[in-house]
PDB file of N, CA and C in Angstrom:
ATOM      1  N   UNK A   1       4.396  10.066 -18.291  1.00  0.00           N
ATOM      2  CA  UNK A   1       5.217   8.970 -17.836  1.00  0.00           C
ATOM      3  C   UNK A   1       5.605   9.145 -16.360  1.00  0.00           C
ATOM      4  N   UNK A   2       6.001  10.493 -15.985  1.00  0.00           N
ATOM      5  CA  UNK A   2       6.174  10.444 -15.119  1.00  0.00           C
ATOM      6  C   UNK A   2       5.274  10.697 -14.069  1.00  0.00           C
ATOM      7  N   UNK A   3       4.026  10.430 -14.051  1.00  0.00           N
ATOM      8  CA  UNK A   3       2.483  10.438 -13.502  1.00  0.00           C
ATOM      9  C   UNK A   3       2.249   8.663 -13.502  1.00  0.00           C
ATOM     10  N   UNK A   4       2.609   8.005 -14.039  1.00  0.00           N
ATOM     11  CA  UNK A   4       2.709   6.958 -14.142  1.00  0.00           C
ATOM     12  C   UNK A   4       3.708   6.163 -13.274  1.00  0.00           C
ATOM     13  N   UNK A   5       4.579   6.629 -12.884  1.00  0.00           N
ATOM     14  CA  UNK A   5       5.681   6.343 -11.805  1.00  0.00           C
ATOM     15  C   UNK A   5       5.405   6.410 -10.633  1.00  0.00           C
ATOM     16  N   UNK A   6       4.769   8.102 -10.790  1.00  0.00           N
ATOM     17  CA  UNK A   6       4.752   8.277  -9.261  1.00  0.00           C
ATOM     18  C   UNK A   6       3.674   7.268  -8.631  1.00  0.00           C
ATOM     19  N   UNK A   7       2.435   7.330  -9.513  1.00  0.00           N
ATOM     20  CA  UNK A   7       1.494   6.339  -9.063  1.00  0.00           C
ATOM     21  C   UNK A   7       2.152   4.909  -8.531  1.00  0.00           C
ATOM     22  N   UNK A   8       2.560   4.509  -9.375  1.00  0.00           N
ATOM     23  CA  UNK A   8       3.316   2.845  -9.207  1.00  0.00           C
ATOM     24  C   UNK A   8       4.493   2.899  -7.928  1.00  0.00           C
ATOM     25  N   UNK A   9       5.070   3.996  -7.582  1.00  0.00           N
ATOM     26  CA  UNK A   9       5.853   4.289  -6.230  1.00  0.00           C
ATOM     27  C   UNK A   9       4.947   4.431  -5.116  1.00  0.00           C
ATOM     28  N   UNK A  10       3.719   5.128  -5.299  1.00  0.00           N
ATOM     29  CA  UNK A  10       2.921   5.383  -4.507  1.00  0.00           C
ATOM     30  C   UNK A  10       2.079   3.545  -3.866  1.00  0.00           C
ATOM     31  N   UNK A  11       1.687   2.971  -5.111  1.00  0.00           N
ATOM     32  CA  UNK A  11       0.956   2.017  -4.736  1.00  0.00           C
ATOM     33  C   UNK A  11       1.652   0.762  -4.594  1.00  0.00           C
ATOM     34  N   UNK A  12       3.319   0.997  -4.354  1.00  0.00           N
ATOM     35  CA  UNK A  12       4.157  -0.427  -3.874  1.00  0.00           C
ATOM     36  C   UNK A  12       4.383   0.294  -2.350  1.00  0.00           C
ATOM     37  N   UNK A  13       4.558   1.437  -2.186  1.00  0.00           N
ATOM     38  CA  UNK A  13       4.729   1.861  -0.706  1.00  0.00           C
ATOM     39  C   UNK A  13       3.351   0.933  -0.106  1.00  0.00           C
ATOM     40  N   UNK A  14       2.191   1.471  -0.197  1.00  0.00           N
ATOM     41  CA  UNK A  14       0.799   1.745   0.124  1.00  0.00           C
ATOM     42  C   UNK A  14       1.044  -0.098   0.580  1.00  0.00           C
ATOM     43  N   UNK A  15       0.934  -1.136  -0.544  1.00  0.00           N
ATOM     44  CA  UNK A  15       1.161  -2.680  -0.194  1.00  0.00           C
ATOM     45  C   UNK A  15       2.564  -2.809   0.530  1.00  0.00           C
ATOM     46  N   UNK A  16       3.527  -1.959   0.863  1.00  0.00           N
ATOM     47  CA  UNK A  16       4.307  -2.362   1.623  1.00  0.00           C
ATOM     48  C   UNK A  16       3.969  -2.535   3.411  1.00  0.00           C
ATOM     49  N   UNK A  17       2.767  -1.216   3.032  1.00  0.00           N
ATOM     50  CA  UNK A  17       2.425  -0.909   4.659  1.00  0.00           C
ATOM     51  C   UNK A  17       1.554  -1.742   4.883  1.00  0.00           C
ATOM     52  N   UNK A  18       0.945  -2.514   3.918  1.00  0.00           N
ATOM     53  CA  UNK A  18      -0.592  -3.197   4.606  1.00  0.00           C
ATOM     54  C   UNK A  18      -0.127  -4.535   5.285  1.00  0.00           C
ATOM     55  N   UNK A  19       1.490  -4.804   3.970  1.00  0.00           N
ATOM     56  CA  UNK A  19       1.646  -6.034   4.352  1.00  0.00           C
ATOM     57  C   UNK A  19       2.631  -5.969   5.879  1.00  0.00           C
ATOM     58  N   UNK A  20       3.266  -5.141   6.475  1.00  0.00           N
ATOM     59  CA  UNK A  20       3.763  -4.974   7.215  1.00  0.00           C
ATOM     60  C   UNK A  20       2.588  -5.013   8.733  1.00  0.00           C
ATOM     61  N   UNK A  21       1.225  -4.789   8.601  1.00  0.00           N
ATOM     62  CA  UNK A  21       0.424  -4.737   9.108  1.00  0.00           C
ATOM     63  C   UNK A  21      -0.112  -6.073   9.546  1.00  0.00           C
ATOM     64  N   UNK A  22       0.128  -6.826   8.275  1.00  0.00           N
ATOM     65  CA  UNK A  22      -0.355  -8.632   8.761  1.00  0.00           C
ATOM     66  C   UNK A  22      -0.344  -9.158  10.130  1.00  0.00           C
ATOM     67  N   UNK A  23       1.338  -9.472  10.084  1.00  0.00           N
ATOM     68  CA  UNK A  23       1.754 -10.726  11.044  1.00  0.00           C
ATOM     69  C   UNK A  23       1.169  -9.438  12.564  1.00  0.00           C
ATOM     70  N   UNK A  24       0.690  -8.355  12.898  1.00  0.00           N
ATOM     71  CA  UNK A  24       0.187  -7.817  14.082  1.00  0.00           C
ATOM     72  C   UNK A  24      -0.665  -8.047  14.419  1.00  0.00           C
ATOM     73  N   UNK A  25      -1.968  -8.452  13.395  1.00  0.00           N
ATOM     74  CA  UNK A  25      -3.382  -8.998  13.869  1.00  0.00           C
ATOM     75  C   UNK A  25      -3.075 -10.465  13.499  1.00  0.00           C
ATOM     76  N   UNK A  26      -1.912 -11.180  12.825  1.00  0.00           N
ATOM     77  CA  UNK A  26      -1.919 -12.932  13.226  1.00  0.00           C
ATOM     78  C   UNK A  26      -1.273 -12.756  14.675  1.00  0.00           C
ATOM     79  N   UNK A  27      -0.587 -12.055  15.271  1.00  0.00           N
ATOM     80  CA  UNK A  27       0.138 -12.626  16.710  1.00  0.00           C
ATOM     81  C   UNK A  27      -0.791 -13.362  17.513  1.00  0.00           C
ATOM     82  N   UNK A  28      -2.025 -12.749  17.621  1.00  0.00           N
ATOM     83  CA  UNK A  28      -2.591 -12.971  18.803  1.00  0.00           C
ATOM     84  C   UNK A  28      -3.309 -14.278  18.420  1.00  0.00           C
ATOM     85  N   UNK A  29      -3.817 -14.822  17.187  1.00  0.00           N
ATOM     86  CA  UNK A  29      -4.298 -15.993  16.912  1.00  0.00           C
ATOM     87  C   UNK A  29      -3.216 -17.000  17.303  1.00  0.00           C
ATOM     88  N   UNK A  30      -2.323 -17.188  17.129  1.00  0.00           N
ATOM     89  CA  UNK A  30      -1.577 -18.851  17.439  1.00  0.00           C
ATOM     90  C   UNK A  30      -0.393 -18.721  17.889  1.00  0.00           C
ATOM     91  N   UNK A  31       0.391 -19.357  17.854  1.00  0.00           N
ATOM     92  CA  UNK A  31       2.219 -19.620  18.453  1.00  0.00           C
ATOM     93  C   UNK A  31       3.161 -19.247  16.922  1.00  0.00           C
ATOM     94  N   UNK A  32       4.162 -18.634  16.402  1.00  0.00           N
ATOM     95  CA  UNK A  32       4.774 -18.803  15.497  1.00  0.00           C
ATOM     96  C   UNK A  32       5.957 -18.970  15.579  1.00  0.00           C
ATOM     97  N   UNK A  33       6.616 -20.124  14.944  1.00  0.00           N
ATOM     98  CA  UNK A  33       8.402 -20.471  15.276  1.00  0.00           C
ATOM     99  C   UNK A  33       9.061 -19.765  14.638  1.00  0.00           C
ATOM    100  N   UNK A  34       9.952 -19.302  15.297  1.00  0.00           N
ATOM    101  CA  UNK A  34      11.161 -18.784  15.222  1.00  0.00           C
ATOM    102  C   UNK A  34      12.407 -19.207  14.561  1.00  0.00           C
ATOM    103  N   UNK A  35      12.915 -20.280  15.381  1.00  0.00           N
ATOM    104  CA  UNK A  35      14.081 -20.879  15.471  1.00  0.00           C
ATOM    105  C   UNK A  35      14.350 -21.460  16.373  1.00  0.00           C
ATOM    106  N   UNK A  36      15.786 -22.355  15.891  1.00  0.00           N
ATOM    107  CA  UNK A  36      16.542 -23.155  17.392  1.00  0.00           C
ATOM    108  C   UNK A  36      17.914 -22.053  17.489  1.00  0.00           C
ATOM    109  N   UNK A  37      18.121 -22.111  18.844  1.00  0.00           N
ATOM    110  CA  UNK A  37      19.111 -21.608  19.211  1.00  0.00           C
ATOM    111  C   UNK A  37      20.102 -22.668  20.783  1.00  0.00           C
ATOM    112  N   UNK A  38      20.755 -22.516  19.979  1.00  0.00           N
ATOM    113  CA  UNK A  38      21.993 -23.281  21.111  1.00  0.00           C
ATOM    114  C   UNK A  38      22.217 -23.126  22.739  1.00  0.00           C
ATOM    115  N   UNK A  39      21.567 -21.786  23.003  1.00  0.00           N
ATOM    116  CA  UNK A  39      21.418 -22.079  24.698  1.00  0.00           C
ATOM    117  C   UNK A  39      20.403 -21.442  25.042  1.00  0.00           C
ATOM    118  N   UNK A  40      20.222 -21.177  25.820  1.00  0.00           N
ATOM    119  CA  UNK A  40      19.112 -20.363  26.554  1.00  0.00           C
ATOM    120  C   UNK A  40      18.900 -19.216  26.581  1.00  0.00           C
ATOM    121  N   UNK A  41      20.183 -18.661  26.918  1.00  0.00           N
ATOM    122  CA  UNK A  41      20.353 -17.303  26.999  1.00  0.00           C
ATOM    123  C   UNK A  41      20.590 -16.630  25.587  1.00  0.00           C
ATOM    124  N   UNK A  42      21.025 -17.360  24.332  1.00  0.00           N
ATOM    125  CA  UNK A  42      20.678 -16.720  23.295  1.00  0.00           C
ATOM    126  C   UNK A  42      19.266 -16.648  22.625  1.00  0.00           C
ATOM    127  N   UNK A  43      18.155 -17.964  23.183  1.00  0.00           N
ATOM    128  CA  UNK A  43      16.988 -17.859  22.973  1.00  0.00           C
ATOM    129  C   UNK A  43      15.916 -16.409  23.374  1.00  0.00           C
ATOM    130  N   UNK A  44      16.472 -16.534  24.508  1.00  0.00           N
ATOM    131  CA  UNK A  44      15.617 -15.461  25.712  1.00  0.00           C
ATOM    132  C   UNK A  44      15.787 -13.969  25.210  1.00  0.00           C
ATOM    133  N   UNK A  45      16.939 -13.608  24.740  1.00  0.00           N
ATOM    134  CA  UNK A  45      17.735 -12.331  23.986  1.00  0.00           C
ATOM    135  C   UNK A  45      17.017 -12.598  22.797  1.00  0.00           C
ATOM    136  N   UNK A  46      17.128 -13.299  22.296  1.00  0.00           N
ATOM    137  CA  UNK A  46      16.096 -13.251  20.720  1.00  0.00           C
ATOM    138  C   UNK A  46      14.432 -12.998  21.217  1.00  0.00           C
ATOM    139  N   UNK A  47      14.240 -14.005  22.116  1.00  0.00           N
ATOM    140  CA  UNK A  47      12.702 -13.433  22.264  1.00  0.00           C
ATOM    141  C   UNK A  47      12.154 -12.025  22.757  1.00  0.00           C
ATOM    142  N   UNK A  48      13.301 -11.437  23.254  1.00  0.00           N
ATOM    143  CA  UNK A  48      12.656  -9.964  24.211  1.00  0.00           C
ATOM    144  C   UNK A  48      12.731  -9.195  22.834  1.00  0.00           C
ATOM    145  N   UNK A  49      14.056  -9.711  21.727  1.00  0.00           N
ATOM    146  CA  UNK A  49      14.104  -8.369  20.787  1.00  0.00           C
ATOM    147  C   UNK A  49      12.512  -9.205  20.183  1.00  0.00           C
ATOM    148  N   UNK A  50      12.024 -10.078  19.836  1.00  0.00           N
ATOM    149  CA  UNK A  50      10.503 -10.348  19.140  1.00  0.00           C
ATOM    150  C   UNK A  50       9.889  -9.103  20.102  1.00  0.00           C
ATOM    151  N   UNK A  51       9.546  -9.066  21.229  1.00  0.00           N
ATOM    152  CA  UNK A  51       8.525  -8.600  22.128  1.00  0.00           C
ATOM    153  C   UNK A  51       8.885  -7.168  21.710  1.00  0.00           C
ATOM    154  N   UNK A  52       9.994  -6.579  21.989  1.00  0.00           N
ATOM    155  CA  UNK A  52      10.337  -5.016  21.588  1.00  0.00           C
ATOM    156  C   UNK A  52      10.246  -4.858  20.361  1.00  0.00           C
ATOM    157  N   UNK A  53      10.123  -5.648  19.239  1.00  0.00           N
ATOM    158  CA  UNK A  53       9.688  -5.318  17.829  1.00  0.00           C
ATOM    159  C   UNK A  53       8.113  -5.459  17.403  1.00  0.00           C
ATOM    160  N   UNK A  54       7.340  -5.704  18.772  1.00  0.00           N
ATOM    161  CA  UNK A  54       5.275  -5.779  19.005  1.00  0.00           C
ATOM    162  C   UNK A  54       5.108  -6.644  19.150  1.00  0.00           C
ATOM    163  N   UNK A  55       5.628  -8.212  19.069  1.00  0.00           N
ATOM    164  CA  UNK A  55       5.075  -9.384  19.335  1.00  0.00           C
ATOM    165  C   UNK A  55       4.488  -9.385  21.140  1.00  0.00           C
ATOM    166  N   UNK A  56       3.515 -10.233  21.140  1.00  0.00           N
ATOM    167  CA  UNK A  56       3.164 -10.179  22.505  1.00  0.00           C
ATOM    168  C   UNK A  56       4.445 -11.014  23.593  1.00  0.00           C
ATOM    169  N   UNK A  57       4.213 -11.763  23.255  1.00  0.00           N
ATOM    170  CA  UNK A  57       4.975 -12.454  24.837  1.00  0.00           C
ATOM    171  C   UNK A  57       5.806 -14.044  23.675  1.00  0.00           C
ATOM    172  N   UNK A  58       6.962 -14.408  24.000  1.00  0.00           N
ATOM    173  CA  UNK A  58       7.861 -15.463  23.843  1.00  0.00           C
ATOM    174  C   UNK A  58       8.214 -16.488  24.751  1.00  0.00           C
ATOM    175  N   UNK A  59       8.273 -17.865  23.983  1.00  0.00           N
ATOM    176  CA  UNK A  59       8.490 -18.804  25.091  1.00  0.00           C
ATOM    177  C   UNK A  59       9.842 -19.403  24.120  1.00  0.00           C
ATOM    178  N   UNK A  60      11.173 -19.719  24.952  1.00  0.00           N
ATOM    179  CA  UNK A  60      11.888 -20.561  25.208  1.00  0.00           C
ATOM    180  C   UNK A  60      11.432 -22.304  25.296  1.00  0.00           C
ATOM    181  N   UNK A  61      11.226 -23.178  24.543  1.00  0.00           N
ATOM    182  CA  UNK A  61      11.269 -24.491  24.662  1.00  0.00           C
ATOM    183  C   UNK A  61      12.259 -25.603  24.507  1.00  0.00           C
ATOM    184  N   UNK A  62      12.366 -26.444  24.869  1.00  0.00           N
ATOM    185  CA  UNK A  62      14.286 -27.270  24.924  1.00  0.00           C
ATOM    186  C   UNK A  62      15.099 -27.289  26.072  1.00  0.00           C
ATOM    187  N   UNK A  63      16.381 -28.141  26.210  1.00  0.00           N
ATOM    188  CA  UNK A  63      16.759 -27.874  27.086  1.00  0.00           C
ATOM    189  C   UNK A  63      18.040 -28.469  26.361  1.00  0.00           C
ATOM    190  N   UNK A  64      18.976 -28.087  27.401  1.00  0.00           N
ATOM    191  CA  UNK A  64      20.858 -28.288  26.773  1.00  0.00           C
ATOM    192  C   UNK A  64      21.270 -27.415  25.648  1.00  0.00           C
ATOM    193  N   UNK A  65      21.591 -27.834  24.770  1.00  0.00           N
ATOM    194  CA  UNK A  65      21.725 -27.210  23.498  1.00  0.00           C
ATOM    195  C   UNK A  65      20.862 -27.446  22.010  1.00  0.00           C
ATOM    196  N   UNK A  66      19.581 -27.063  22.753  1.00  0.00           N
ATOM    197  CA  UNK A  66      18.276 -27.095  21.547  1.00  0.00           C
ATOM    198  C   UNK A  66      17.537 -26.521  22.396  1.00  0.00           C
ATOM    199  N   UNK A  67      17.007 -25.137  21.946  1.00  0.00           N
ATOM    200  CA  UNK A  67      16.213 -24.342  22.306  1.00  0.00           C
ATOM    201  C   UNK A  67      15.163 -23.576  20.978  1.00  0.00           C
ATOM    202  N   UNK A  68      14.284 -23.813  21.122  1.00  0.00           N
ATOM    203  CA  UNK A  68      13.632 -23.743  19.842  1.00  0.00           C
ATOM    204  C   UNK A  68      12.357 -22.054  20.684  1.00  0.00           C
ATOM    205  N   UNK A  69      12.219 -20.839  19.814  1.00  0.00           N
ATOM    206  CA  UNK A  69      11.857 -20.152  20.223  1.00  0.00           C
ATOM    207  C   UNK A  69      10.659 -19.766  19.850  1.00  0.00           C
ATOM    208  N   UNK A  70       9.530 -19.339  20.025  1.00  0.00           N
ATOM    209  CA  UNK A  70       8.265 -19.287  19.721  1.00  0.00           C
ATOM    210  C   UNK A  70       7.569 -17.770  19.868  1.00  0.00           C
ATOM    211  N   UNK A  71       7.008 -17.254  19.197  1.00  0.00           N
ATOM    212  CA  UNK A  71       5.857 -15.995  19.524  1.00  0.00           C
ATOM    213  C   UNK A  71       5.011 -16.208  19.164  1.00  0.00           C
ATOM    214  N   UNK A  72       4.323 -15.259  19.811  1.00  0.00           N
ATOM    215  CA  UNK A  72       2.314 -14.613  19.907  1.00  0.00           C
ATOM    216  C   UNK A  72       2.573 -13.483  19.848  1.00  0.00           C
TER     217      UNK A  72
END
């Protein structure tokens, strides 16, 4: 039983990592939304933490209070 566990701990880790692996080879295919955010400067702060968490590069779109945020 307990050979049976460890396996089943072993092989939800194993699909935790592959799936964590995905969205790194989708970045570079297309644009993916984020969210809206209320000014600019909370957009821009959300996009650098995308970029410091591997996303490539973020764009800010909107203006006033609708800012909608995007990655690659």
């Amino acid at each position: 039983m307990r050979l049976r566990a460890g396996l089943l701990v072993a092989g939800m880790a194993a699909a935790i990592v592959s799936a964590l692996g995905v969205p790194a080879s989708a970045q570079t295919a297309a644009w993916t939304y984020i969210g809206v955010y209320t000014s600019k400067y909370k957009c821009v702060d959300a996009g650098q933490m995308w970029v410091r968490e591997g996303w490539n590069e973020y764009e800010c779109s909107g203006s006033g209070t609708y800012w909608e945020l995007w990655v690659r």
